[in-house]
C-alpha atoms as a PDB file:
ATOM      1  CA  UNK A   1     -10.987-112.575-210.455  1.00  0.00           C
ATOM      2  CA  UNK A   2     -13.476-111.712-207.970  1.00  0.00           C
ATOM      3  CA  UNK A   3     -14.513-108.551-207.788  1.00  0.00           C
ATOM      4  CA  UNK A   4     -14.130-106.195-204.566  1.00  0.00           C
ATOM      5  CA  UNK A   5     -16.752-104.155-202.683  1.00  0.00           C
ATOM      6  CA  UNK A   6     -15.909-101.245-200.524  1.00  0.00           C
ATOM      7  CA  UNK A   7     -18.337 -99.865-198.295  1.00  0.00           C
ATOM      8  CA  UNK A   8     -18.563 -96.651-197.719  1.00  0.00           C
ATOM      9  CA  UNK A   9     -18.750 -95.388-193.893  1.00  0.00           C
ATOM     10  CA  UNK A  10     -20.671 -91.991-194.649  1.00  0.00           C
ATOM     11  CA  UNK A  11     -23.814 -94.318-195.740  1.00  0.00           C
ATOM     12  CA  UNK A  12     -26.103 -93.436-193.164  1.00  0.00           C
ATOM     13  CA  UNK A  13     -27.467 -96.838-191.358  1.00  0.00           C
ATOM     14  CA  UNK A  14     -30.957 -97.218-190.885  1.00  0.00           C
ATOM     15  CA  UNK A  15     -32.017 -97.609-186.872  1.00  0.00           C
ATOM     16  CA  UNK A  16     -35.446 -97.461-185.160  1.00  0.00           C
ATOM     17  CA  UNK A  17     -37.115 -95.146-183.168  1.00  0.00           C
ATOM     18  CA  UNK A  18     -35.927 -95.147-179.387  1.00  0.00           C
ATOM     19  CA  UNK A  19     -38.215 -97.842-177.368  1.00  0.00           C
ATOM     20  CA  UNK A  20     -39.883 -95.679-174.641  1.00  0.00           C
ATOM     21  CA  UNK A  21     -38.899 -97.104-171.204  1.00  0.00           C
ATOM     22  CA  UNK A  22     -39.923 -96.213-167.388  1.00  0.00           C
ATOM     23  CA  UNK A  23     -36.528 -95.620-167.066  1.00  0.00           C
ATOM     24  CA  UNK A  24     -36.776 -92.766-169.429  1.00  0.00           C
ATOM     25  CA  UNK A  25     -39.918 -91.118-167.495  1.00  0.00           C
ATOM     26  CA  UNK A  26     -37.523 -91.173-164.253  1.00  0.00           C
ATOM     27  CA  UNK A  27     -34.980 -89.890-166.451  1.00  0.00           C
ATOM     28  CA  UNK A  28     -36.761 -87.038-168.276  1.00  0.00           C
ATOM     29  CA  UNK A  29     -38.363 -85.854-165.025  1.00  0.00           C
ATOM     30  CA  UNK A  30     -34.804 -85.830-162.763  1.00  0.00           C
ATOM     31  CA  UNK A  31     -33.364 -83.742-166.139  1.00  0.00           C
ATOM     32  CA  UNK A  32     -37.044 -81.392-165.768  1.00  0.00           C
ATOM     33  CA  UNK A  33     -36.272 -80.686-161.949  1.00  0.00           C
ATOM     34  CA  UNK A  34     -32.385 -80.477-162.412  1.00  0.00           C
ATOM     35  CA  UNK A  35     -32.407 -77.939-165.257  1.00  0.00           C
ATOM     36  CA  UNK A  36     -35.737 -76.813-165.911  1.00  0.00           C
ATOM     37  CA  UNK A  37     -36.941 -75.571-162.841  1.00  0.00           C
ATOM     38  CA  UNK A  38     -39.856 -78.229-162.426  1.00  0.00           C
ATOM     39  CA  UNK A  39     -39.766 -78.673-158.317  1.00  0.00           C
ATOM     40  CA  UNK A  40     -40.649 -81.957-157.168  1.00  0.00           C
ATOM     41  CA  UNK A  41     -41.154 -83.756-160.876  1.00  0.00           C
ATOM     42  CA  UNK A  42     -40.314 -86.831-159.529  1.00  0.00           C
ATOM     43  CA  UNK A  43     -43.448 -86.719-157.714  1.00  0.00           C
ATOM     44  CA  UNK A  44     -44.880 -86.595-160.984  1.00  0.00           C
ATOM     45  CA  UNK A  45     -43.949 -89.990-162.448  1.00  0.00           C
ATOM     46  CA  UNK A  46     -46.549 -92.903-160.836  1.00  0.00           C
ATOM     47  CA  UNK A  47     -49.264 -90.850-162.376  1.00  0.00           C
ATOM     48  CA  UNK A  48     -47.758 -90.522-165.313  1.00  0.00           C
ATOM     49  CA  UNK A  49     -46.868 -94.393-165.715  1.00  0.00           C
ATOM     50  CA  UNK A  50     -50.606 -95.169-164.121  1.00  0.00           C
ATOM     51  CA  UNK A  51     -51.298 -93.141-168.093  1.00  0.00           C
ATOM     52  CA  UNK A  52     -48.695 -94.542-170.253  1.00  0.00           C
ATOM     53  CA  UNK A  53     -47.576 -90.567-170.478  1.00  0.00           C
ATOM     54  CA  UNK A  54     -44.142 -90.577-171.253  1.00  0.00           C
ATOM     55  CA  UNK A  55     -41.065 -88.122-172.718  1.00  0.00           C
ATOM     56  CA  UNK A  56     -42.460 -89.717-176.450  1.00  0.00           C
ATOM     57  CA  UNK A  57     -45.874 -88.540-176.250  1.00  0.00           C
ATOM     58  CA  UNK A  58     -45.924 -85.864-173.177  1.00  0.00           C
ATOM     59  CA  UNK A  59     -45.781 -82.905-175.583  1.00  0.00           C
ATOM     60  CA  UNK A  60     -49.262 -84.328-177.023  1.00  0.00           C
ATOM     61  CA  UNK A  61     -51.255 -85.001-173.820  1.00  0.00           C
ATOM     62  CA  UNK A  62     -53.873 -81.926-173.571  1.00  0.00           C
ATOM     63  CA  UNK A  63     -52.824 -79.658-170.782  1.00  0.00           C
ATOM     64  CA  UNK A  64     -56.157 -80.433-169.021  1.00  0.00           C
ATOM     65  CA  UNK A  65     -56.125 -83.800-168.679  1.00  0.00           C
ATOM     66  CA  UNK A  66     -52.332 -83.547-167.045  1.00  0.00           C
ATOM     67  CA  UNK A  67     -53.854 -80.771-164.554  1.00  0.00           C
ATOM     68  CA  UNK A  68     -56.497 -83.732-163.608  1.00  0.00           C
ATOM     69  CA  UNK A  69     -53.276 -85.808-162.632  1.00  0.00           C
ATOM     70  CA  UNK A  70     -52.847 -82.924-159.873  1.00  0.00           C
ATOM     71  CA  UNK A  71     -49.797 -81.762-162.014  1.00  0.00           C
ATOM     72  CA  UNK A  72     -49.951 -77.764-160.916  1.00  0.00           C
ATOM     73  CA  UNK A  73     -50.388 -75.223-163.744  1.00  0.00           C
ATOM     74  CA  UNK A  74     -47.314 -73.741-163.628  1.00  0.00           C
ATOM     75  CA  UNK A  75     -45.492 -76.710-163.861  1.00  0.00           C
ATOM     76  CA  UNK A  76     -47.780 -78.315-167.041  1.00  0.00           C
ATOM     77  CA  UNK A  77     -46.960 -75.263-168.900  1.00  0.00           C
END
């Protein structure tokens, strides 16, 4: 007799980090004008892709060097 193996469903399944995308940048910037007040963020996103800044690593990028990308204070903050 062979013996049976249940699996479990509440095992938690390893998966990988999400792949940053353009797509997301265009996303995370529509969502950052929508809701959060950021006017014209779209405006925002060739500079940002000309950097490789995206959602992933935005919160890490010094506040200076996105004010050189003739992002205005207000809206870096």
């Amino acid at each position: 007799m062979t013996p049976t193996v249940h699996r479990s469903s509440s095992v938690p399944i390893a998966t990988s980090p999400i792949l940053y995308t353009p797509s997301l940048l265009s996303q995370f910037l529509q969502y950052s004008q929508d809701h959060l007040g950021i006017h014209n963020a779209l405006l925002y996103e060739n500079a940002l892709l000309q950097h490789g800044y995206g959602p992933d690593v935005l919160h890490k990028v010094p506040l200076k060097d996105l004010e050189n990308l003739d992002i205005s204070t207000g809206d870096v903050i």
